[in-house]
PDB file of N, CA and C in Angstrom:
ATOM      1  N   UNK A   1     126.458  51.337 111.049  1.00  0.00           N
ATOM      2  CA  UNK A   1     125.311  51.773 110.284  1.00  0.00           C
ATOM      3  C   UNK A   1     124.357  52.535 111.202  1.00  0.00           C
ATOM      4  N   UNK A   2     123.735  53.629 110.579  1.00  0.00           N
ATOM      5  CA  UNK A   2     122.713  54.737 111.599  1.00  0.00           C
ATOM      6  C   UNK A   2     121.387  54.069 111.399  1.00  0.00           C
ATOM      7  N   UNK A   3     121.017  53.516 112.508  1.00  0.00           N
ATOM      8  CA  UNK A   3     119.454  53.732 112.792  1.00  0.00           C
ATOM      9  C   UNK A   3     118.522  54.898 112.289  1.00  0.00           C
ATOM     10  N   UNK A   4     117.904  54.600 111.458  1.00  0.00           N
ATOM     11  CA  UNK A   4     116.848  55.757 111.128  1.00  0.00           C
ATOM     12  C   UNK A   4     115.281  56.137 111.963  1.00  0.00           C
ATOM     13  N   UNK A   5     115.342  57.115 111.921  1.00  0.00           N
ATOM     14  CA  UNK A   5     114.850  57.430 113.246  1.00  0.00           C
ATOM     15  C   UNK A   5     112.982  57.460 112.874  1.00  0.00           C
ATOM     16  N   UNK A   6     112.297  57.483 113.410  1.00  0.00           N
ATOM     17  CA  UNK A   6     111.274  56.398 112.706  1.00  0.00           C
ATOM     18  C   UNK A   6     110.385  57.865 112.399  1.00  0.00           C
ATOM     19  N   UNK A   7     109.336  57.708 111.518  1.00  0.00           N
ATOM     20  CA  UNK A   7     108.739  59.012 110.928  1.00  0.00           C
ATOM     21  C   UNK A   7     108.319  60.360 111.710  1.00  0.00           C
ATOM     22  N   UNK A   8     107.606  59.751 112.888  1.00  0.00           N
ATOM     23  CA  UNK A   8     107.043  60.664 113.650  1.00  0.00           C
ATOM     24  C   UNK A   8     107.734  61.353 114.965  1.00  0.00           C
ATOM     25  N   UNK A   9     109.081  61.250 114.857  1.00  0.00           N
ATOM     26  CA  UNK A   9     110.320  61.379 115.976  1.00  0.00           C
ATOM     27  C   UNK A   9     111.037  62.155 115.060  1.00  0.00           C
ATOM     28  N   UNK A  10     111.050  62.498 113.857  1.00  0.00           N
ATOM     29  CA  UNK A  10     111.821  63.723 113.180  1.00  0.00           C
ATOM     30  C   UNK A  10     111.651  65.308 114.249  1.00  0.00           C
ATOM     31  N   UNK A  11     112.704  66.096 113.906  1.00  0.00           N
ATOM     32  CA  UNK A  11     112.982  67.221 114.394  1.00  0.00           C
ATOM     33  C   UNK A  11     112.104  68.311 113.183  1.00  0.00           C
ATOM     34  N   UNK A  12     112.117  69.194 113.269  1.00  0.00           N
ATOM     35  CA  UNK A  12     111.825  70.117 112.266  1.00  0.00           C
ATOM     36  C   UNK A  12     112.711  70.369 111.470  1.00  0.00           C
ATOM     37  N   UNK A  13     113.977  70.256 112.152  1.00  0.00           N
ATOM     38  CA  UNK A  13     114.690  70.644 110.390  1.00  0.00           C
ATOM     39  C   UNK A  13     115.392  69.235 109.702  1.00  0.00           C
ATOM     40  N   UNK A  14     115.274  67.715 110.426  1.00  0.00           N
ATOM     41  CA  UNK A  14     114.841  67.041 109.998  1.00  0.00           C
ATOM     42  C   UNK A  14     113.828  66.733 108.830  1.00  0.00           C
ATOM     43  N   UNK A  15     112.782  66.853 109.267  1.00  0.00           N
ATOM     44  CA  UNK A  15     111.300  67.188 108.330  1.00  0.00           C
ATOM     45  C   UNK A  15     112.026  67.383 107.342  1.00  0.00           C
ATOM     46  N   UNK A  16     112.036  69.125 107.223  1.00  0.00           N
ATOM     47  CA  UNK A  16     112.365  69.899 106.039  1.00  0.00           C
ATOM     48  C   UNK A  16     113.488  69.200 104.944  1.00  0.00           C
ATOM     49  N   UNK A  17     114.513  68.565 105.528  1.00  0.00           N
ATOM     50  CA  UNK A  17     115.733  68.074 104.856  1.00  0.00           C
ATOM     51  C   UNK A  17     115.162  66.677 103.952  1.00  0.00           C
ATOM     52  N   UNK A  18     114.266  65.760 104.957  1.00  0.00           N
ATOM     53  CA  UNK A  18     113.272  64.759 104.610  1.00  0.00           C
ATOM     54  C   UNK A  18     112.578  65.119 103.105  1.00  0.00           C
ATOM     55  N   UNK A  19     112.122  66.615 103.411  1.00  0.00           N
ATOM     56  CA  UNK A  19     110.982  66.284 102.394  1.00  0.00           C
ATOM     57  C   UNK A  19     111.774  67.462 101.174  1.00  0.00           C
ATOM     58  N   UNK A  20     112.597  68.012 101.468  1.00  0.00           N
ATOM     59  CA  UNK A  20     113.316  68.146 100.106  1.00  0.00           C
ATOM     60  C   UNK A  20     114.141  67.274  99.285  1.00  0.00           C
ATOM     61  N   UNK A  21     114.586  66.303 100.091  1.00  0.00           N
ATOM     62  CA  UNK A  21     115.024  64.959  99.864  1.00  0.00           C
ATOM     63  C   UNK A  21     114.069  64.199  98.787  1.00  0.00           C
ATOM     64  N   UNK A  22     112.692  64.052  99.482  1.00  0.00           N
ATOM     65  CA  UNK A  22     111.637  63.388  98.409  1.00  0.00           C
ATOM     66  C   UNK A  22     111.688  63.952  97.039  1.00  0.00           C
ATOM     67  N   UNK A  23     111.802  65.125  96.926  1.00  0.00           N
ATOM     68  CA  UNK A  23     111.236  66.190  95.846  1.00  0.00           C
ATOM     69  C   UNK A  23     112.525  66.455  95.031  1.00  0.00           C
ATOM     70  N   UNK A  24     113.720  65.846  95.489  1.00  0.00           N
ATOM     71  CA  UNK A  24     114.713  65.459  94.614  1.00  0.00           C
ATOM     72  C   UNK A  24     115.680  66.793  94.664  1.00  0.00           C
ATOM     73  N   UNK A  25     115.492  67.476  95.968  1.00  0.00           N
ATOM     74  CA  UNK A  25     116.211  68.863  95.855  1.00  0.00           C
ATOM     75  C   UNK A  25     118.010  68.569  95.783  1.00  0.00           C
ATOM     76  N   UNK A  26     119.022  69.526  95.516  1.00  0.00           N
ATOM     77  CA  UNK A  26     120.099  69.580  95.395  1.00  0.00           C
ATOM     78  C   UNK A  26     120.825  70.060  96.668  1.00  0.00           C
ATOM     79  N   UNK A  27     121.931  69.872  96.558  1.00  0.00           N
ATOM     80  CA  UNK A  27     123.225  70.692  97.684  1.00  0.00           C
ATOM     81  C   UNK A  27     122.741  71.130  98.905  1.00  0.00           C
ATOM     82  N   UNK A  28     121.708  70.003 100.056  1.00  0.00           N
ATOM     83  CA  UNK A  28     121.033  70.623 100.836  1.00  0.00           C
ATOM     84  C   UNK A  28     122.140  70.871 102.307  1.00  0.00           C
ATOM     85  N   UNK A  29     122.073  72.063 102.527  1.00  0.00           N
ATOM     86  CA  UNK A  29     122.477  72.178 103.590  1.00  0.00           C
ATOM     87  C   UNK A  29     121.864  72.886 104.936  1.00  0.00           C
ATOM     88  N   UNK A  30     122.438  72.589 105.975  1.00  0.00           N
ATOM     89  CA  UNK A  30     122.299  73.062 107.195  1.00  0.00           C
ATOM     90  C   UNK A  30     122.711  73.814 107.839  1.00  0.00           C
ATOM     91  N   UNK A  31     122.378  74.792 108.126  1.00  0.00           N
ATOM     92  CA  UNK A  31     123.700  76.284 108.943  1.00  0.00           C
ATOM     93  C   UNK A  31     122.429  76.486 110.368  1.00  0.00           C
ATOM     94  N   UNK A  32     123.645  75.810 111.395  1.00  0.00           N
ATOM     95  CA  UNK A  32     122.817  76.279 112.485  1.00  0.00           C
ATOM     96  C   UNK A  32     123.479  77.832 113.080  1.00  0.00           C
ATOM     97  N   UNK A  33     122.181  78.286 113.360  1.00  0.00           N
ATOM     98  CA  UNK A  33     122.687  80.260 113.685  1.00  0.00           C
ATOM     99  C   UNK A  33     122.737  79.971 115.239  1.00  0.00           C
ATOM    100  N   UNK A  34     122.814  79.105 116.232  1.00  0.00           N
ATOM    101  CA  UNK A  34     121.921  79.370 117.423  1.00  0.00           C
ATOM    102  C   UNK A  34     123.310  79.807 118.217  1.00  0.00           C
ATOM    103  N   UNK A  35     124.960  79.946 117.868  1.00  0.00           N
ATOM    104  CA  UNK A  35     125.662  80.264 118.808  1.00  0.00           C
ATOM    105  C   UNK A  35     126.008  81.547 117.966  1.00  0.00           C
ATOM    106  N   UNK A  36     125.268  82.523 117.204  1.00  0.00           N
ATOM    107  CA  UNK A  36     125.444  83.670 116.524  1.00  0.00           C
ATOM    108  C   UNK A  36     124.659  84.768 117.494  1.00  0.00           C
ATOM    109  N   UNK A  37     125.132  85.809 117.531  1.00  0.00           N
ATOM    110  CA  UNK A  37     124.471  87.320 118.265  1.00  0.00           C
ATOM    111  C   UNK A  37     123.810  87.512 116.908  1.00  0.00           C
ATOM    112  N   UNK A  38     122.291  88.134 117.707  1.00  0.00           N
ATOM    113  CA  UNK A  38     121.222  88.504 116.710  1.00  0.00           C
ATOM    114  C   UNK A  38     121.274  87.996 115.765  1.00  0.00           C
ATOM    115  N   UNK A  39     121.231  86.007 115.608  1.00  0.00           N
ATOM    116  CA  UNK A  39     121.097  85.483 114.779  1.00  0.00           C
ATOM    117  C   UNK A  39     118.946  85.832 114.536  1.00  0.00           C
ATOM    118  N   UNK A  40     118.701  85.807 113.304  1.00  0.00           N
ATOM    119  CA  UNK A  40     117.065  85.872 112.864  1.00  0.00           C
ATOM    120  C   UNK A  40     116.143  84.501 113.407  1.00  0.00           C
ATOM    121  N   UNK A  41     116.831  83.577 113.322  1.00  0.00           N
ATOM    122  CA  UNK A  41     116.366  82.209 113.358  1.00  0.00           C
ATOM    123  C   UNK A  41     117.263  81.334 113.707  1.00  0.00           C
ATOM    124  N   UNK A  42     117.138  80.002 114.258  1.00  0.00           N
ATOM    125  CA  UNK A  42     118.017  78.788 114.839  1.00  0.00           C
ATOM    126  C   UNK A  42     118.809  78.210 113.636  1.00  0.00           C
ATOM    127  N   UNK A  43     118.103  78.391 112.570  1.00  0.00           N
ATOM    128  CA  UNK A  43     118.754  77.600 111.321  1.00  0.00           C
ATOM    129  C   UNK A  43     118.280  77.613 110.097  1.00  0.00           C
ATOM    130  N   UNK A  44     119.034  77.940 109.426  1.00  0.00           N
ATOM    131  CA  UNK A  44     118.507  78.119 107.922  1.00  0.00           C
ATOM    132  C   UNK A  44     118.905  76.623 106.479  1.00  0.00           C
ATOM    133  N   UNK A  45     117.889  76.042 106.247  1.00  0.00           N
ATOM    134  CA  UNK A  45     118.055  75.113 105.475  1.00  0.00           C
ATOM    135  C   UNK A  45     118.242  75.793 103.985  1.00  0.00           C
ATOM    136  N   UNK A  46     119.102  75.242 102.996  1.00  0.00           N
ATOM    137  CA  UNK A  46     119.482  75.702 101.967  1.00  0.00           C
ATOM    138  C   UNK A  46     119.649  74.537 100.613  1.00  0.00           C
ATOM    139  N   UNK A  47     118.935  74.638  99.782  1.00  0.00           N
ATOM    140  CA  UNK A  47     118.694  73.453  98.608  1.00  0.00           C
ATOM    141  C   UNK A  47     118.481  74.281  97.678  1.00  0.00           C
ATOM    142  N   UNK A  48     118.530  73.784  96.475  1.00  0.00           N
ATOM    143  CA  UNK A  48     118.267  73.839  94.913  1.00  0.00           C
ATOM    144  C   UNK A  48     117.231  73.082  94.231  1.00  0.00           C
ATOM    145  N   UNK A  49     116.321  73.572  93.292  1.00  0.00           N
ATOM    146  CA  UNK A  49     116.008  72.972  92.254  1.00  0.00           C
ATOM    147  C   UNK A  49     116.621  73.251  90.775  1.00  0.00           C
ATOM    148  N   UNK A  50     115.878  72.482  90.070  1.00  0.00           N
ATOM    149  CA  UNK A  50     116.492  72.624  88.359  1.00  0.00           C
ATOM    150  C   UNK A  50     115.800  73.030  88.082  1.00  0.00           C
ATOM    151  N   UNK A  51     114.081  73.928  88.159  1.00  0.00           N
ATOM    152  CA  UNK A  51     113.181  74.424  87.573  1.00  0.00           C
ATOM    153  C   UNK A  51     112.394  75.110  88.622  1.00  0.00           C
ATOM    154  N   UNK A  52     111.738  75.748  88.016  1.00  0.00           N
ATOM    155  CA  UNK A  52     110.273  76.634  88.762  1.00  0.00           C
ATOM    156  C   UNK A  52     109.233  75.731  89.269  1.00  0.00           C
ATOM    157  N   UNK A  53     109.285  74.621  88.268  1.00  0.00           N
ATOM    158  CA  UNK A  53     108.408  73.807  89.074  1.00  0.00           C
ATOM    159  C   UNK A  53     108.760  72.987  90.380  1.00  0.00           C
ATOM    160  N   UNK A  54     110.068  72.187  89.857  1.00  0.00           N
ATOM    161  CA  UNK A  54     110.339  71.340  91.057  1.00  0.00           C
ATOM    162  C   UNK A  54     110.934  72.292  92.333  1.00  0.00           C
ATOM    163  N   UNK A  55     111.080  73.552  92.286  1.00  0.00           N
ATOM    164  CA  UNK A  55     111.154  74.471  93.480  1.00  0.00           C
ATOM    165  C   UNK A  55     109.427  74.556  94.310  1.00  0.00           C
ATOM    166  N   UNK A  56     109.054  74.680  93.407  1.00  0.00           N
ATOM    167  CA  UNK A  56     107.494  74.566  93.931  1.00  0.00           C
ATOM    168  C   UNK A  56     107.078  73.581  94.848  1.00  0.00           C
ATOM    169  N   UNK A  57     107.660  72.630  93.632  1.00  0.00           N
ATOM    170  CA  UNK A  57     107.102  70.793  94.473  1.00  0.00           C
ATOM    171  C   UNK A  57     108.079  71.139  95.321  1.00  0.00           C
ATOM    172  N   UNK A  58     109.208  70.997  95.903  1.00  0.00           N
ATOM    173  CA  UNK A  58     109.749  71.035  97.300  1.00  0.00           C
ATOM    174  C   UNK A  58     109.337  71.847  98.013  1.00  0.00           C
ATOM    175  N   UNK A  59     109.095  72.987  97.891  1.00  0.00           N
ATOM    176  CA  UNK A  59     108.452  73.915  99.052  1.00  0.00           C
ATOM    177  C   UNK A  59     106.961  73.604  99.530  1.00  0.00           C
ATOM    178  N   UNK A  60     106.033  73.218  98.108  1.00  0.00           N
ATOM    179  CA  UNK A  60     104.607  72.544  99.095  1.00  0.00           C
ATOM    180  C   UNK A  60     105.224  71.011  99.863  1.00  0.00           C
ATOM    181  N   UNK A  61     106.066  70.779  99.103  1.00  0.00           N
ATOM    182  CA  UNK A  61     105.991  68.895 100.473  1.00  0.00           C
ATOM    183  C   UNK A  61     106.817  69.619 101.762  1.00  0.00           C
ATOM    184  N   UNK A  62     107.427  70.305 101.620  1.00  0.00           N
ATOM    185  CA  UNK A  62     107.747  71.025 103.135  1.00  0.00           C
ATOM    186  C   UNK A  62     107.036  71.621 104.019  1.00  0.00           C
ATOM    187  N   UNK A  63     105.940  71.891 103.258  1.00  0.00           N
ATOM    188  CA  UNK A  63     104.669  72.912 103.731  1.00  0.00           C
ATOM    189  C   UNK A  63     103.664  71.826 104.449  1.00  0.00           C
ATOM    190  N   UNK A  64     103.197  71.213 103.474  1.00  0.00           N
ATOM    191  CA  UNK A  64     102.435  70.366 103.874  1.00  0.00           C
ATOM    192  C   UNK A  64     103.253  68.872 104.775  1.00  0.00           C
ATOM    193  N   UNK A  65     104.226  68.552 104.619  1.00  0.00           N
ATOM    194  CA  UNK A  65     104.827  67.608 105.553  1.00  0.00           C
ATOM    195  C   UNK A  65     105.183  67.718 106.803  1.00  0.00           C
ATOM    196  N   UNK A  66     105.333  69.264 106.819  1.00  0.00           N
ATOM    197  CA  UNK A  66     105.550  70.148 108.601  1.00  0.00           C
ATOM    198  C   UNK A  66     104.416  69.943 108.930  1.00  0.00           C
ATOM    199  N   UNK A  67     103.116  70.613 108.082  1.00  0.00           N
ATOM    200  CA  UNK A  67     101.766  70.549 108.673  1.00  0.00           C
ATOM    201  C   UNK A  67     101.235  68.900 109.336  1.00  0.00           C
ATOM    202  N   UNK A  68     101.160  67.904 108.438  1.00  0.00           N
ATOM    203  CA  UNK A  68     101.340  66.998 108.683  1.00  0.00           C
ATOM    204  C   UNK A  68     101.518  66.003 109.562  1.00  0.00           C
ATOM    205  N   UNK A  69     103.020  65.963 109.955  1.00  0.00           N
ATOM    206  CA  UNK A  69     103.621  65.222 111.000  1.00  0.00           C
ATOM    207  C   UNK A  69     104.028  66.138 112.413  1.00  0.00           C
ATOM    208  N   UNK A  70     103.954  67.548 111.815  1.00  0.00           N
ATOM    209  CA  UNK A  70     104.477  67.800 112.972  1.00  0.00           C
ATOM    210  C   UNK A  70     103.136  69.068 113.147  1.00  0.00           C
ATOM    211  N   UNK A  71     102.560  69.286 113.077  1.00  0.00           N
ATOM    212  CA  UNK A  71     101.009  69.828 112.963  1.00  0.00           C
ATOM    213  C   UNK A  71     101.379  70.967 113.536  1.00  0.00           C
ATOM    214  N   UNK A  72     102.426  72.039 112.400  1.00  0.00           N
ATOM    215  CA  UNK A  72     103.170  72.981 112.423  1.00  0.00           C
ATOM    216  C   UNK A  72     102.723  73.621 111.316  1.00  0.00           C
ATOM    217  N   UNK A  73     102.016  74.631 111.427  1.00  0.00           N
ATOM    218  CA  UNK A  73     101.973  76.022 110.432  1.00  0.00           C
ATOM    219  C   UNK A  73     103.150  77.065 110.187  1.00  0.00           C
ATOM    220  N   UNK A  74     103.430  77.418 108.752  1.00  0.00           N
ATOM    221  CA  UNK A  74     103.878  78.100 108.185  1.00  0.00           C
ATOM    222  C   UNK A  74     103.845  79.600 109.071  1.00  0.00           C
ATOM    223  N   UNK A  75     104.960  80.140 109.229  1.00  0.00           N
ATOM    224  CA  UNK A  75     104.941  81.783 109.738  1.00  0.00           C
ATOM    225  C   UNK A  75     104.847  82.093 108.397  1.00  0.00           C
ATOM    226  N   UNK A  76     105.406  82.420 107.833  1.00  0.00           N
ATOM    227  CA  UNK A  76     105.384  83.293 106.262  1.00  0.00           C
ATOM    228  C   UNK A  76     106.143  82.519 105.206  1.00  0.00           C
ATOM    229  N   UNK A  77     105.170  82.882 104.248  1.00  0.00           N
ATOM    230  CA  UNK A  77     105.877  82.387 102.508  1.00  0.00           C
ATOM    231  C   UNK A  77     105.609  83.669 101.667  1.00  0.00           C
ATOM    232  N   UNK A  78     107.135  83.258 100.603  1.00  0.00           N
ATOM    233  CA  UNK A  78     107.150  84.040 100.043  1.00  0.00           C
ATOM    234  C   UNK A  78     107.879  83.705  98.726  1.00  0.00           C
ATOM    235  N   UNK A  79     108.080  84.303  97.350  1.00  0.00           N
ATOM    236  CA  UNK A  79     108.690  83.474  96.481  1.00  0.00           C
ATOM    237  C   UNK A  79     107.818  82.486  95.726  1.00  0.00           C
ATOM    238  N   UNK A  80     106.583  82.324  96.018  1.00  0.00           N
ATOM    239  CA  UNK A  80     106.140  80.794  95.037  1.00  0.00           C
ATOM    240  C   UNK A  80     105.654  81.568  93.391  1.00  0.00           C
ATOM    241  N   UNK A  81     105.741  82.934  93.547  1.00  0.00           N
ATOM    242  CA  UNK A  81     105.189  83.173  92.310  1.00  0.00           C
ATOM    243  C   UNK A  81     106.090  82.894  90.940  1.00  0.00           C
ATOM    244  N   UNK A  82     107.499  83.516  91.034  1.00  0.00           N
ATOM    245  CA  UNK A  82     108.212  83.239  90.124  1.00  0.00           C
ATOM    246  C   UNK A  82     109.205  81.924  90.279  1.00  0.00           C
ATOM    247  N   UNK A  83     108.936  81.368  91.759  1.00  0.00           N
ATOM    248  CA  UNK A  83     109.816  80.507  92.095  1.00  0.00           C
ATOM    249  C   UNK A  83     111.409  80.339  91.884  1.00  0.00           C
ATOM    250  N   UNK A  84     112.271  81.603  91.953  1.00  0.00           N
ATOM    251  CA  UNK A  84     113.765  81.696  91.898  1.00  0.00           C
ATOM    252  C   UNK A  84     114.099  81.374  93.541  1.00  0.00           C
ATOM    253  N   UNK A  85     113.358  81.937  94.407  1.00  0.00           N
ATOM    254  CA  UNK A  85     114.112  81.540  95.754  1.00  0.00           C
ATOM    255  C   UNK A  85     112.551  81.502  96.709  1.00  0.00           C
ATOM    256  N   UNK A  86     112.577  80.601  96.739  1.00  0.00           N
ATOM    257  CA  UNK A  86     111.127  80.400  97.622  1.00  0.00           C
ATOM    258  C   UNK A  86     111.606  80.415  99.185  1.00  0.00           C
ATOM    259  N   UNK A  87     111.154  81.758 100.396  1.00  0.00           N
ATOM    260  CA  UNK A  87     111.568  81.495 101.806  1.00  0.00           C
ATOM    261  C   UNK A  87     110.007  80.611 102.283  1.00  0.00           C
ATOM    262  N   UNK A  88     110.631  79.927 103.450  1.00  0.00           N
ATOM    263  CA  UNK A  88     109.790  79.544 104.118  1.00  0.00           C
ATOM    264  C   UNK A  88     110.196  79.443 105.610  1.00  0.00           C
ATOM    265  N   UNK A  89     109.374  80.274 106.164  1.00  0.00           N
ATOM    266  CA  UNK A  89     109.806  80.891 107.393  1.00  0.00           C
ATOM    267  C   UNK A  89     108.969  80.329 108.735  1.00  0.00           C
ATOM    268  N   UNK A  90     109.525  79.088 109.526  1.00  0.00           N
ATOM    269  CA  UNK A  90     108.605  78.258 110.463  1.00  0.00           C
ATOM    270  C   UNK A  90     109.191  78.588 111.923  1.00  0.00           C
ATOM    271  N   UNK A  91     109.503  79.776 111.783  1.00  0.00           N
ATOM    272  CA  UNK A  91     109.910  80.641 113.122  1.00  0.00           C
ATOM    273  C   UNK A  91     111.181  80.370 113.407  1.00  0.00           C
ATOM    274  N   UNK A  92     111.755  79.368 114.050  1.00  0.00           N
ATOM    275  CA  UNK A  92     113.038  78.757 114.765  1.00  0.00           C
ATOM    276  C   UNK A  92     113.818  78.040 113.343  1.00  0.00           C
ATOM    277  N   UNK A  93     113.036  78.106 112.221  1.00  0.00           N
ATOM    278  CA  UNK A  93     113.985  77.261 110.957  1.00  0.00           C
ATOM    279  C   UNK A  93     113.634  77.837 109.791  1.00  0.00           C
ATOM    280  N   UNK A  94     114.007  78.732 108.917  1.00  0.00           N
ATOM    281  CA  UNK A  94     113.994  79.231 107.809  1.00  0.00           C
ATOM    282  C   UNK A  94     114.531  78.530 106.386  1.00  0.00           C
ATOM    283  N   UNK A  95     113.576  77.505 105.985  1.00  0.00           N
ATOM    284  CA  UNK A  95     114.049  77.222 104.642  1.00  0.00           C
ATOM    285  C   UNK A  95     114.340  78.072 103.061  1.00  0.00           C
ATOM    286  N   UNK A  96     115.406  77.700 102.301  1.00  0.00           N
ATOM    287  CA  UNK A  96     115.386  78.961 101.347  1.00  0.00           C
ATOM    288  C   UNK A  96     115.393  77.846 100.031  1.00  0.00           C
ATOM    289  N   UNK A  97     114.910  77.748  99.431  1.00  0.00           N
ATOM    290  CA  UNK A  97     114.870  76.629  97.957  1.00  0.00           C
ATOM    291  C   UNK A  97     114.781  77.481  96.617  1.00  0.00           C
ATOM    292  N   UNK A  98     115.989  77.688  96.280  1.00  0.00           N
ATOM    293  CA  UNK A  98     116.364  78.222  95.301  1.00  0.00           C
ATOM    294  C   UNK A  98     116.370  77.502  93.747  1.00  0.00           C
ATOM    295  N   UNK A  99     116.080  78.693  92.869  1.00  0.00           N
ATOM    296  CA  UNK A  99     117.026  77.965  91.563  1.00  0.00           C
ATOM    297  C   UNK A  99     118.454  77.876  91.804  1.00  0.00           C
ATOM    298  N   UNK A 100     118.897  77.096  90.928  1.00  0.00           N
ATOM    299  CA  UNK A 100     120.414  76.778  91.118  1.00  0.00           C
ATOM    300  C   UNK A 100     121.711  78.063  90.831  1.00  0.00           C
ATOM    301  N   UNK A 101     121.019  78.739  89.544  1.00  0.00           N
ATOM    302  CA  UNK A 101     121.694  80.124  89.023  1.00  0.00           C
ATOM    303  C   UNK A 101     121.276  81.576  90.296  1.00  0.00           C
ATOM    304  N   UNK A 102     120.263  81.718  91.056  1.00  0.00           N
ATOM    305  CA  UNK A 102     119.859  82.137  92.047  1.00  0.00           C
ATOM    306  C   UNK A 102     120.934  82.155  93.350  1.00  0.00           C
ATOM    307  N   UNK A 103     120.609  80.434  93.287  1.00  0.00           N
ATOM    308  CA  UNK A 103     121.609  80.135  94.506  1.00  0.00           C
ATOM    309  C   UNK A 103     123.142  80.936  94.797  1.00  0.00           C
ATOM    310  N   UNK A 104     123.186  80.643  93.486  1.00  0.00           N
ATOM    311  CA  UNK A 104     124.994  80.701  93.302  1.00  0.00           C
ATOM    312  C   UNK A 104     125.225  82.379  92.889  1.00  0.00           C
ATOM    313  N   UNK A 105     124.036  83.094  93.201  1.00  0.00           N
ATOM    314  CA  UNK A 105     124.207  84.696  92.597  1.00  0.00           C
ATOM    315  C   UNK A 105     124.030  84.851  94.366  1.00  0.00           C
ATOM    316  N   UNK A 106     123.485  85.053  95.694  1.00  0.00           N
ATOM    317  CA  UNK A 106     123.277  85.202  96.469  1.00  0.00           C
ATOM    318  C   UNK A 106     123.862  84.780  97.442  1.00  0.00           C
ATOM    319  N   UNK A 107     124.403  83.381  97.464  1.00  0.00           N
ATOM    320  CA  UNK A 107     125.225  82.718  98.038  1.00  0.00           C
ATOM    321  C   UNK A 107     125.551  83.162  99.679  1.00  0.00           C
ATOM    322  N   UNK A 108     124.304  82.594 100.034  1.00  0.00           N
ATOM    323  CA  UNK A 108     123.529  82.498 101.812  1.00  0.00           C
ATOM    324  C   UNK A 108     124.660  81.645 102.277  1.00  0.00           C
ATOM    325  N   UNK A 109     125.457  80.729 101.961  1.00  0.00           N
ATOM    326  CA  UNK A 109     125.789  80.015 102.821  1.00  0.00           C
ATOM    327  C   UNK A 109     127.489  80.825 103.338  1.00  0.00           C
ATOM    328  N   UNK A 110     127.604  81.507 102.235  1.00  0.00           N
ATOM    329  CA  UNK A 110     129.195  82.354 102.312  1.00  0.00           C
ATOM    330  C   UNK A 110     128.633  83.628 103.416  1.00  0.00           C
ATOM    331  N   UNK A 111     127.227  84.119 103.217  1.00  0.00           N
ATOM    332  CA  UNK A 111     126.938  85.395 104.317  1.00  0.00           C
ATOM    333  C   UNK A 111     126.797  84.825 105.531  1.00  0.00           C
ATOM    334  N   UNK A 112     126.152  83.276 106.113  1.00  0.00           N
ATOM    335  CA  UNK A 112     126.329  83.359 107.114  1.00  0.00           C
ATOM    336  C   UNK A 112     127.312  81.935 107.425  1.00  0.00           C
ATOM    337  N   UNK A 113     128.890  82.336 106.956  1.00  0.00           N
ATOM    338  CA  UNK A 113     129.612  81.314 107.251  1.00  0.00           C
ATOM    339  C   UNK A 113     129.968  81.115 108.598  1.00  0.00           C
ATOM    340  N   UNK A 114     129.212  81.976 109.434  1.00  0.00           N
ATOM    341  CA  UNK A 114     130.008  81.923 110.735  1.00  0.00           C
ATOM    342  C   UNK A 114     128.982  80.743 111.532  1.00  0.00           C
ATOM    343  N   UNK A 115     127.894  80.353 111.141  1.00  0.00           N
ATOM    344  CA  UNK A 115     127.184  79.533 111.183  1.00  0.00           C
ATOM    345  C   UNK A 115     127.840  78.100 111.758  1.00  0.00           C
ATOM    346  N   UNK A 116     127.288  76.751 112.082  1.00  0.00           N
ATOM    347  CA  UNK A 116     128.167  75.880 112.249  1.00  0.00           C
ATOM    348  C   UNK A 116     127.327  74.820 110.341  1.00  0.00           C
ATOM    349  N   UNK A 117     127.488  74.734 109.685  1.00  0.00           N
ATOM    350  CA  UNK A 117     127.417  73.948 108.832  1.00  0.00           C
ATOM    351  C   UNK A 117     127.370  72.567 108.370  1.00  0.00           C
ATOM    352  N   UNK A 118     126.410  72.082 108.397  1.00  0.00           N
ATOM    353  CA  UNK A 118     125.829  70.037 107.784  1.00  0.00           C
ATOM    354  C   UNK A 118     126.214  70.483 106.165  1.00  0.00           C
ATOM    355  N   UNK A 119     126.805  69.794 105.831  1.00  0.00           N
ATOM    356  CA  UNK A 119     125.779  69.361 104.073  1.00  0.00           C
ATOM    357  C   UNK A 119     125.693  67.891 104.280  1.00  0.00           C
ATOM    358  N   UNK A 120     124.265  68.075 103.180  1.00  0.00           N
ATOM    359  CA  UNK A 120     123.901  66.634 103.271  1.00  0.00           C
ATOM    360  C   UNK A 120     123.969  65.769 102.224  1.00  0.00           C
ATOM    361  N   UNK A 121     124.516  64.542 101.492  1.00  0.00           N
ATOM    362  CA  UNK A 121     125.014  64.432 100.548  1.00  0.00           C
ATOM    363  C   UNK A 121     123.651  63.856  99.840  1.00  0.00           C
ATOM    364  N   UNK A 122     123.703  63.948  98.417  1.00  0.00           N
ATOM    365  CA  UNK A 122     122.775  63.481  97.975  1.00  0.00           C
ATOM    366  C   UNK A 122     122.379  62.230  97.697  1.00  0.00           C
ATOM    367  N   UNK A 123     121.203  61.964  98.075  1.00  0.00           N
ATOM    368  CA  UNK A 123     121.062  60.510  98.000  1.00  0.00           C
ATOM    369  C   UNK A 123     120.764  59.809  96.778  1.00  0.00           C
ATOM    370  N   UNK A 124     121.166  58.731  96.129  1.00  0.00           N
ATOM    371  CA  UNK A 124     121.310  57.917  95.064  1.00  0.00           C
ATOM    372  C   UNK A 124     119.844  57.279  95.106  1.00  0.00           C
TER     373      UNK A 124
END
């Protein structure tokens, strides 16, 4: 059994996985870029919602839970208006929280398959 690692000892893309987790996000995965040439960022986190809203609610508890615990500001947001693919861009970790029909039209995780890849299963 894994020891859980206690609140304030999370990583950043920890965090992020954490608090889309709360907000009930879908199919979250992990693609680390860091052994890629002219990768943009270290890693791009990748989840779903079922609505405009609950894309919302996961991207502010990511926002505000980075700020938070790890007293980390946002580089850029973008997406909260219509909420189909909300980026959130924290320099070294790029979260993308999509609608689900979004997701599966764009399909980030097939462009950067060369990536090394987590999924994380959903929790009950």
């Amino acid at each position: 059994m894994r020891k859980k690692k206690a609140a304030n000892t999370l990583t950043l893309e920890e965090r992020i996985i954490e608090s889309i987790r709360e907000k009930k996000g879908r199919n979250i995965v992990n693609i680390n870029l860091t052994k890629l040439n002219n990768s943009i960022c270290e890693y791009f986190i990748i989840s779903h919602g079922e609505s405009d809203t609950q894309v919302r609610a996961i991207a502010r508890n990511i926002e505000d839970k980075v700020k938070k615990h790890l007293k980390q500001n946002i580089y850029h947001a973008e997406g909260y208006q219509n909420a189909q693919w909300i980026l959130l861009d924290f320099n070294t970790v790029v979260a993308h929280i999509f609608q689900e029909k979004t997701r599966n039209y764009y399909k980030l995780e097939e462009l950067w398959a060369d990536g090394e890849t987590t999924i994380y299963p959903e929790e009950m």
